[in-house]
Protein backbone atom coordinates (compact mmCIF):
# COMPACT_ATOMS: atom_id res chain seq x y z
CA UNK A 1 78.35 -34.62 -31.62
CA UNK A 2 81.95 -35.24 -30.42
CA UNK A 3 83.26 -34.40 -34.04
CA UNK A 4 81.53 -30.60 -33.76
CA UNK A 5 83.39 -30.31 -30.11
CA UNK A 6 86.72 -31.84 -30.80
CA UNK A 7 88.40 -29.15 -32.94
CA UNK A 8 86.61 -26.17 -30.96
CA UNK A 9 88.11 -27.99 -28.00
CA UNK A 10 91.49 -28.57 -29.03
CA UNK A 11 91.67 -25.22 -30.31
CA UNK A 12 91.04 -23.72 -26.95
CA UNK A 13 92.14 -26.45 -24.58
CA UNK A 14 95.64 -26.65 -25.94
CA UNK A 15 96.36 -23.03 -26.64
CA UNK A 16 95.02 -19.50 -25.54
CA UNK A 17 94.70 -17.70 -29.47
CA UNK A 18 92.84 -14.93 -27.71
CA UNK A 19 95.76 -14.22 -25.24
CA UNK A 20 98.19 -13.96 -28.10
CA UNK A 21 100.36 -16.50 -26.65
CA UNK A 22 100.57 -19.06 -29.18
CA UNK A 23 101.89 -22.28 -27.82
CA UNK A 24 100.81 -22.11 -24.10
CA UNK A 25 99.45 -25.04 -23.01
CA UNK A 26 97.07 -25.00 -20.37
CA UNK A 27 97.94 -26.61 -16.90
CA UNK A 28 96.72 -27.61 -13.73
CA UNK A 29 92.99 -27.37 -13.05
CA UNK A 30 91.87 -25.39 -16.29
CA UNK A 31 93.87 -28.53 -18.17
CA UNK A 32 91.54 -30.76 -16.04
CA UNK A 33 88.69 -28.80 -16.67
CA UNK A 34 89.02 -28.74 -20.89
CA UNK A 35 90.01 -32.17 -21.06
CA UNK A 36 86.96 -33.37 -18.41
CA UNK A 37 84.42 -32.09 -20.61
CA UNK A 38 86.09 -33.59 -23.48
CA UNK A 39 85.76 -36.93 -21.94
CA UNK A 40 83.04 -36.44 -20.45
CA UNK A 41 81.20 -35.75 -24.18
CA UNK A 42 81.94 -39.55 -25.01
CA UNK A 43 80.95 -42.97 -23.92
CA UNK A 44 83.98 -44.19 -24.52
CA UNK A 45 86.93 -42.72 -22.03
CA UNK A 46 90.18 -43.78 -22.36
CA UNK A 47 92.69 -44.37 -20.06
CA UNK A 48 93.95 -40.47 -20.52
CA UNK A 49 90.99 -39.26 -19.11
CA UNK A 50 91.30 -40.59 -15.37
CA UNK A 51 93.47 -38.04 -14.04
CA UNK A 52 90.90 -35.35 -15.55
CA UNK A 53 88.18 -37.61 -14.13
CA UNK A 54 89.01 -38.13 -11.24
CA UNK A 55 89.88 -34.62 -10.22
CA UNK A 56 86.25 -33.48 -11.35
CA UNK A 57 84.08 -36.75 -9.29
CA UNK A 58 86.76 -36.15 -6.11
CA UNK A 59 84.44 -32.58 -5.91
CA UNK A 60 82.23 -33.41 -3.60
CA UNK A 61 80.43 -31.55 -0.90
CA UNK A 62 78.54 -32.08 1.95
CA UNK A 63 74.83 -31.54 -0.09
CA UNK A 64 74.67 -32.63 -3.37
CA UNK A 65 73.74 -29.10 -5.14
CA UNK A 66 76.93 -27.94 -3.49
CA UNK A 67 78.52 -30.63 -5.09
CA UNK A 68 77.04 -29.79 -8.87
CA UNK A 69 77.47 -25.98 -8.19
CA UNK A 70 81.11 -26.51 -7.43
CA UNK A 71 81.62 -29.27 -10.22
CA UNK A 72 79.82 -26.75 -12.38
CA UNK A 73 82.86 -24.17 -11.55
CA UNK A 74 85.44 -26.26 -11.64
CA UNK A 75 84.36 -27.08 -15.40
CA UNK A 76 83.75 -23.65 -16.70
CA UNK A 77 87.35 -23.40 -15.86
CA UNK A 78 87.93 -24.54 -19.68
CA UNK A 79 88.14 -21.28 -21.53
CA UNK A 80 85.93 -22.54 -24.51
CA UNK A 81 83.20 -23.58 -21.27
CA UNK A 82 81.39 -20.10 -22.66
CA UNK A 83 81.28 -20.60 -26.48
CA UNK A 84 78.41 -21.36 -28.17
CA UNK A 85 77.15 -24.61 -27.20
CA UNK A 86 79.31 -25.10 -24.59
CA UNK A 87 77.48 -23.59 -21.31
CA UNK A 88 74.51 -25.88 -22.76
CA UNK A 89 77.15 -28.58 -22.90
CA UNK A 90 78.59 -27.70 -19.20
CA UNK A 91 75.05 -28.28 -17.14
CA UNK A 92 74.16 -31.38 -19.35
CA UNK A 93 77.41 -32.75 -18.15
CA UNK A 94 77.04 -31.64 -14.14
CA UNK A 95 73.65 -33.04 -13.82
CA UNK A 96 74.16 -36.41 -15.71
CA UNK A 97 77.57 -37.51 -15.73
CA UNK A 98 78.23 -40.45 -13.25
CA UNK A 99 74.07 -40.74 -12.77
CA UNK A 100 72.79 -41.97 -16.57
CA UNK A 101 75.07 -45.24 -16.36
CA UNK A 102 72.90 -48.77 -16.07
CA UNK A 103 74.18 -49.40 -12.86
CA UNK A 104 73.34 -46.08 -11.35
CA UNK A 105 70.39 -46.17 -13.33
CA UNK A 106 69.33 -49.59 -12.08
CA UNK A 107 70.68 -49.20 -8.61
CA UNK A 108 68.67 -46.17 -8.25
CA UNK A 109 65.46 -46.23 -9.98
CA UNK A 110 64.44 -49.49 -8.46
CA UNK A 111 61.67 -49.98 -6.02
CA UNK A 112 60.27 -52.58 -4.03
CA UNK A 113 56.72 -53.71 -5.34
CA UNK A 114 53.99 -55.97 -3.53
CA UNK A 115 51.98 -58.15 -6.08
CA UNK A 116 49.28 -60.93 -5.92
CA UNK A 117 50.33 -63.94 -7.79
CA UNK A 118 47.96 -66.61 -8.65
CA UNK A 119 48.11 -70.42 -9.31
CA UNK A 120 45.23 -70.83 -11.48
CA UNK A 121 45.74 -74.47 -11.81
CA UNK A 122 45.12 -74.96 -8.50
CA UNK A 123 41.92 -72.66 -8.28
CA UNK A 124 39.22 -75.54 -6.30
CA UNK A 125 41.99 -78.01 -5.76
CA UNK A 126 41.07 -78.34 -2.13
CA UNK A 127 37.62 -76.48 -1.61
CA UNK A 128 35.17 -73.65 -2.73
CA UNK A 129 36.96 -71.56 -0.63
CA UNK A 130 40.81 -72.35 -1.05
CA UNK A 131 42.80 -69.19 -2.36
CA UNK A 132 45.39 -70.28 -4.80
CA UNK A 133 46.96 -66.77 -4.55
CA UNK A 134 49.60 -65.82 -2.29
CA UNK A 135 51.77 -62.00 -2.08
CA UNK A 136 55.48 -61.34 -3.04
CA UNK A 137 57.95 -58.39 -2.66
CA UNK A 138 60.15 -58.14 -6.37
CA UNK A 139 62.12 -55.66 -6.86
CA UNK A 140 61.06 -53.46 -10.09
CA UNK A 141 63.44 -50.92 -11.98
CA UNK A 142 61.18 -47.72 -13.61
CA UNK A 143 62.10 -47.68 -17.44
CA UNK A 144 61.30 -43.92 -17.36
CA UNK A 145 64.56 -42.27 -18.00
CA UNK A 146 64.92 -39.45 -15.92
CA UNK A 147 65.43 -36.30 -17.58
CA UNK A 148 68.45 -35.09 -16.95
CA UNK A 149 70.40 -38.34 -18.64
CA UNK A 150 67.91 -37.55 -21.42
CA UNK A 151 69.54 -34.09 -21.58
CA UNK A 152 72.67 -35.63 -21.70
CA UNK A 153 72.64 -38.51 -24.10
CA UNK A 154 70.95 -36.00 -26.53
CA UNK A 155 73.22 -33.10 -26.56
CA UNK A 156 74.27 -31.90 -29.89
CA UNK A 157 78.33 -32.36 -28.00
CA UNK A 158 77.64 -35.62 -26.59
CA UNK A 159 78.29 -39.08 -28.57
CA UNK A 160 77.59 -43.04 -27.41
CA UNK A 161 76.23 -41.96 -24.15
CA UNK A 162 73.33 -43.99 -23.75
CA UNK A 163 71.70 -46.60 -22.46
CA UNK A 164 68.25 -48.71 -22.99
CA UNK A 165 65.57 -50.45 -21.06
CA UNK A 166 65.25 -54.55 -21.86
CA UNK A 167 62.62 -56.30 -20.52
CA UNK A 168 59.30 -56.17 -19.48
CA UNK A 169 59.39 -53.59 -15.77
CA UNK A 170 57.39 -56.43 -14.09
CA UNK A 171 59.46 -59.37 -15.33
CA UNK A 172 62.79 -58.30 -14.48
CA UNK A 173 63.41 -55.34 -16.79
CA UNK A 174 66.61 -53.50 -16.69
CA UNK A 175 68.92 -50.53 -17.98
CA UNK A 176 71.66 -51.70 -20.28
CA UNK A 177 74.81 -49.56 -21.22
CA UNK A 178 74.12 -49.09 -25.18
């Protein structure tokens, strides 16, 4: 979880030990990069992390695997991106950060269903051959989470990233942040 990735982060985020230049902090992009994937780990981001945040969701390209391959590079800019753990850590992060939220989730995973719906109380109300049945359009939400948030919320280096399914899917059932 986030307590096995905080101290190898800090250790390489905030100085270079294999460089031999104690004290260096990092800047610009790789700083972005290190402290991206540390907030990006946790469910809970705090205000710190939006400029690191919102340097890595401005990368966008015109398809979307361009846009994970070069989110992908921009992370393993962090020098601890190749530890042990961490590439693991690195494509968990590009393919469900931003995607395994309850309103992406919900937004995305919902589809518009026909179904017959019956008043049973007014089966022969009028006649033998009255049909007491009629069709509507709802809107149902799969509560099949897709596999790369599954991926994500489960990494060993991720913590309170989750969310759950309440409800029945064909009574209004939805994805909640946990």
């Amino acid at each position: 979880m986030v307590s096995h990735i905080l101290p190898l982060l800090l250790s390489g985020v905030l100085l270079f030990p294999s460089s031999g230049l104690a004290a260096n902090e990092l800047t610009g992009d790789t700083r972005y990069a290190c402290e991206a994937l540390l907030c990006l780990s946790s469910g809970i981001r705090p205000g710190e992390c939006s400029p690191s945040l919102n340097r890595y969701f401005s990368i966008t390209r015109k398809k979307w695997k361009d846009t994970l391959n070069a989110r992908r590079d921009f992370l393993r800019l962090c020098p601890v991106s190749n530890d042990p753990g961490m590439p693991s850590l690195v494509e968990a992060i590009v393919n469900g950060a931003g995607r395994c939220d309850a309103a992406y989730l919900n937004r995305t995973l919902a589809r518009q269903v026909r179904i017959k719906v019956c008043d049973e109380s007014k089966r022969y109300w009028y006649s033998k051959d009255y049909d007491p049945c009629h069709y509507e359009t709802i809107t149902v939400i799969d509560d099949k989470l897709p596999n790369y948030c599954v991926t994500y919320s489960e990494h060993e280096y991720t913590w309170k990233i989750g969310v759950k399914y309440v409800g029945e899917k064909m009574k209004g059932g939805k994805w909640v942040d946990e």
